[in-house]
N, C-alpha and C. Protein backbone atom coordinates (compact mmCIF):
# COMPACT_ATOMS: atom_id res chain seq x y z
N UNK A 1 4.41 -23.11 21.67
CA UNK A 1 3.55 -22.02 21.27
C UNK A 1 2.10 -22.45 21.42
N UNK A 2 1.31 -21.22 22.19
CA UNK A 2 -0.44 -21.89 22.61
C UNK A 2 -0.91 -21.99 21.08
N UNK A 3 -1.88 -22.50 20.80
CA UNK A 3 -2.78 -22.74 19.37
C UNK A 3 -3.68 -21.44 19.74
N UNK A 4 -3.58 -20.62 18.08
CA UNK A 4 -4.68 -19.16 18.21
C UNK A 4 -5.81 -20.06 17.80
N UNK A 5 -7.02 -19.55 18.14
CA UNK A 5 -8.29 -20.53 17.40
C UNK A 5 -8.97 -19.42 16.60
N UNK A 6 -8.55 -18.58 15.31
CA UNK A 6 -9.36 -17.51 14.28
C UNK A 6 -10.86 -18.48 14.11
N UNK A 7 -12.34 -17.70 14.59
CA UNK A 7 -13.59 -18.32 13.56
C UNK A 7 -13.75 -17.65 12.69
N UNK A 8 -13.81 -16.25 12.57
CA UNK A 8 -14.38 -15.24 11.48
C UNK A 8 -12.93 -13.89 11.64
N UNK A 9 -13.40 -13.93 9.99
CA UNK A 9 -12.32 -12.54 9.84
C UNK A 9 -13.23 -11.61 10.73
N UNK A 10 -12.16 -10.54 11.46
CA UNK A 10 -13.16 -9.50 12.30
C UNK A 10 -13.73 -8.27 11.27
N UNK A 11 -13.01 -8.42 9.63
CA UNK A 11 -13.53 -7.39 8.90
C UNK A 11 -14.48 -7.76 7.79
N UNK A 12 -14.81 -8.95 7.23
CA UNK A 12 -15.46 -9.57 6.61
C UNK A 12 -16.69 -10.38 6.88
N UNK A 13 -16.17 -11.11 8.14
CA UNK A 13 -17.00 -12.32 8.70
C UNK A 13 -16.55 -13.31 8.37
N UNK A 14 -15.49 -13.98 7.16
CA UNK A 14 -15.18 -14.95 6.56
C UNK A 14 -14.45 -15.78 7.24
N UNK A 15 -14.89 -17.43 6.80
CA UNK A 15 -14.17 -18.46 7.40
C UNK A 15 -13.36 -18.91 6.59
N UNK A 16 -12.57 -18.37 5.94
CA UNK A 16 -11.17 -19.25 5.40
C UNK A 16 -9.99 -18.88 5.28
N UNK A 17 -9.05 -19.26 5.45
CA UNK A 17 -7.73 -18.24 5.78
C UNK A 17 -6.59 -19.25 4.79
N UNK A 18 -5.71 -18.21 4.62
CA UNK A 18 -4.64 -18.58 3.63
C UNK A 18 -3.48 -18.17 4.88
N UNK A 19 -2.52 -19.56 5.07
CA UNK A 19 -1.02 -19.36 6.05
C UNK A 19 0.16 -18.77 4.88
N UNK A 20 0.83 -18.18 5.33
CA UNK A 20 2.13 -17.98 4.63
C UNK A 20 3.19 -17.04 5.52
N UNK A 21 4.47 -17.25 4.92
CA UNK A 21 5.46 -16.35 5.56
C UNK A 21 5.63 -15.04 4.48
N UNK A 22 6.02 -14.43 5.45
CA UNK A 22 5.85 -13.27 4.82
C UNK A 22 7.15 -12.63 4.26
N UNK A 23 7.16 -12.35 3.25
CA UNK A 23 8.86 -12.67 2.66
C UNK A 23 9.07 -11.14 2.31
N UNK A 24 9.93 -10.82 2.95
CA UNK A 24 11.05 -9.33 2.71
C UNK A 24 12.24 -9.99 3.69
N UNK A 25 13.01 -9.35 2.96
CA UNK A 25 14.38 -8.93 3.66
C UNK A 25 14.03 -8.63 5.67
N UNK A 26 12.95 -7.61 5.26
CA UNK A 26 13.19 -6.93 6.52
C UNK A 26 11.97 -7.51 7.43
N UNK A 27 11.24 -8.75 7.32
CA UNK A 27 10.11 -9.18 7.34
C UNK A 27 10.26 -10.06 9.13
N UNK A 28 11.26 -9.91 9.42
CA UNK A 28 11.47 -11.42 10.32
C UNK A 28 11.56 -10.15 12.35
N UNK A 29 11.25 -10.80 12.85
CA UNK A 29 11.70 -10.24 14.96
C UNK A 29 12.52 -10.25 15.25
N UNK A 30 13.02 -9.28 15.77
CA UNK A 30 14.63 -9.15 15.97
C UNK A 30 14.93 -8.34 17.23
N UNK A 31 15.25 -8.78 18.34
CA UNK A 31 15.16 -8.95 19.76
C UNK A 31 16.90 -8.78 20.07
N UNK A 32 17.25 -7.19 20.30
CA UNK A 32 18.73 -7.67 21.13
C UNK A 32 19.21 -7.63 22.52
N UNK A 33 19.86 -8.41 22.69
CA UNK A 33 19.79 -8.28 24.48
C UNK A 33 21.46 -8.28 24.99
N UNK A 34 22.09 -7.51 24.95
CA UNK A 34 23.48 -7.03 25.04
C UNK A 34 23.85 -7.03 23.74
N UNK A 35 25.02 -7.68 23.39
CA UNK A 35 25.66 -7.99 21.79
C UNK A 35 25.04 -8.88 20.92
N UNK A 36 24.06 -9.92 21.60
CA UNK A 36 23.80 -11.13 20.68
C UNK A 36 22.08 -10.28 20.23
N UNK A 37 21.72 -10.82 18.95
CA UNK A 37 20.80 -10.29 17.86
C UNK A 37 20.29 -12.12 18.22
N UNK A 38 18.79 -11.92 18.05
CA UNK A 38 17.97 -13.08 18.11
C UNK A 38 17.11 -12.70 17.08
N UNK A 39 16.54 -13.84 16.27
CA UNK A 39 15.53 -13.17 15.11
C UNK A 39 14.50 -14.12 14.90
N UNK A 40 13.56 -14.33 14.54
CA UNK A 40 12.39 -15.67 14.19
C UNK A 40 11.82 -14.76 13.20
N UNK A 41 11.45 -15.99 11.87
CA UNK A 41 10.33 -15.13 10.65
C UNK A 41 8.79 -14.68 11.10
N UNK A 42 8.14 -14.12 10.44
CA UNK A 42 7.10 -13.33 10.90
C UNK A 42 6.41 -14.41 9.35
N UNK A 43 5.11 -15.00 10.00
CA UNK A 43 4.22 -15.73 9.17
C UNK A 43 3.03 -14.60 9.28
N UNK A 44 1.60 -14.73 8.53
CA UNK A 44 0.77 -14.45 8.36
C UNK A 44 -0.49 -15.11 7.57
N UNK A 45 -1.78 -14.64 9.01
CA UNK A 45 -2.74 -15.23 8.57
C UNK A 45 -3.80 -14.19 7.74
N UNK A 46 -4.61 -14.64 6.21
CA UNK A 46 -4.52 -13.61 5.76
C UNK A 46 -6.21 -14.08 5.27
N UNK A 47 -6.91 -13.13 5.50
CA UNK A 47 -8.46 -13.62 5.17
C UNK A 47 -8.66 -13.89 3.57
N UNK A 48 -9.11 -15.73 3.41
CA UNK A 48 -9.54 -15.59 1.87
C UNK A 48 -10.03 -14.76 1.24
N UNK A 49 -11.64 -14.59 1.66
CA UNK A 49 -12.71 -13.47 1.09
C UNK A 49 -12.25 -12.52 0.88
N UNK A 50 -11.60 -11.19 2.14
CA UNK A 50 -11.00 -10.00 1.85
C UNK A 50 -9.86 -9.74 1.80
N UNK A 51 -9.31 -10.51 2.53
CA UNK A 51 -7.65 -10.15 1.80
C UNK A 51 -6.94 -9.48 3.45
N UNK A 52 -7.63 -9.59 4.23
CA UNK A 52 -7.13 -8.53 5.16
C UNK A 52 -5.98 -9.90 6.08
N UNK A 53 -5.15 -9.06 6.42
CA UNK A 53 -3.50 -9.73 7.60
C UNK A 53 -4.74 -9.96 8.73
N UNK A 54 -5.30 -10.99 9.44
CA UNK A 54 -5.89 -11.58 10.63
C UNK A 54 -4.23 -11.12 11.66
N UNK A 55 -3.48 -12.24 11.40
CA UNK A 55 -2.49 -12.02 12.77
C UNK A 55 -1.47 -12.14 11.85
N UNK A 56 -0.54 -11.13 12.60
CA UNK A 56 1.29 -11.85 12.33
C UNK A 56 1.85 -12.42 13.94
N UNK A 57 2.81 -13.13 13.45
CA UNK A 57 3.16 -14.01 14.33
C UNK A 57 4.69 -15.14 14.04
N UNK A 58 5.20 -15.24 14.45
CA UNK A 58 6.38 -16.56 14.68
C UNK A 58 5.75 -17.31 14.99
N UNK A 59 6.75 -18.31 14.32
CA UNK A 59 5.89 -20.00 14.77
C UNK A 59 7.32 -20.37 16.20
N UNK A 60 8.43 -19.54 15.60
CA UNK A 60 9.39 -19.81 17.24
C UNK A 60 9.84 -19.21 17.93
N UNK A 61 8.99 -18.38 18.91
CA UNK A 61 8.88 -17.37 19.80
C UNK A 61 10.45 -17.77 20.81
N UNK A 62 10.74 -19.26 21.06
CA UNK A 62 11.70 -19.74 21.98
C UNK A 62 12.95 -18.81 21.44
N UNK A 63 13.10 -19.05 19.80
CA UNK A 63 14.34 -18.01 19.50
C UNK A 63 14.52 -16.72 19.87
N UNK A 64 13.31 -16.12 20.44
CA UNK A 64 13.65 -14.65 20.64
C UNK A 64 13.76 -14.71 21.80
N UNK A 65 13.35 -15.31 22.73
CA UNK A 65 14.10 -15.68 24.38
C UNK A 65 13.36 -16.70 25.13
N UNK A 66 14.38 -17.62 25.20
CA UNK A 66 14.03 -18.78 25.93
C UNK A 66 13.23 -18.76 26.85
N UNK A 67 12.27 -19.63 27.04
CA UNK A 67 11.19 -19.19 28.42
C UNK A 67 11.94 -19.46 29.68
N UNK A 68 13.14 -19.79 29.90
CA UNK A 68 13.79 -19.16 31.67
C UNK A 68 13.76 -17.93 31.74
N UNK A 69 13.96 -17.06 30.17
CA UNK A 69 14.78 -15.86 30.13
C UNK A 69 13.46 -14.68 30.04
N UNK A 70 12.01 -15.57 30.17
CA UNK A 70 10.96 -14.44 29.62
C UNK A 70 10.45 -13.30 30.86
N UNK A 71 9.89 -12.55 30.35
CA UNK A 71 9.69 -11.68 31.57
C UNK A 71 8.57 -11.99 31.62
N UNK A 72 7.72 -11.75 33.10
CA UNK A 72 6.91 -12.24 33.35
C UNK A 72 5.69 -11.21 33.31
């Protein structure tokens, strides 16, 4: 996975961010490709100052399809 580089929240301006996963039931990517179900959790980067979701994102994109299998 490439490294995102966040400097400033785009709604605040703020430089500090809080990581976490983001926890529901229904919270995680879920990719089917005939019968088989692929899934990776959905994390989030979340601005200290305001509070606002910067990005969601997986940290393992490979689980939802292997890079032979990616489209280009």
């Amino acid at each position: 996975m490439k490294e995102v580089n966040i400097e400033k929240c785009p709604y605040c301006g703020g430089e500090e961010w809080i990581e976490g996963n983001v926890s529901s039931m229904m919270s995680g990517v879920c990719v089917s490709k005939g019968i088989a179900n692929r899934n990776a959790n959905l994390f989030a980067t979340v601005c200290r100052d305001c509070g606002s979701v910067i990005r969601l994102f997986c940290k393992t994109p490979e689980n939802l399809y292997p890079k032979k299998e990616r489209r280009a």
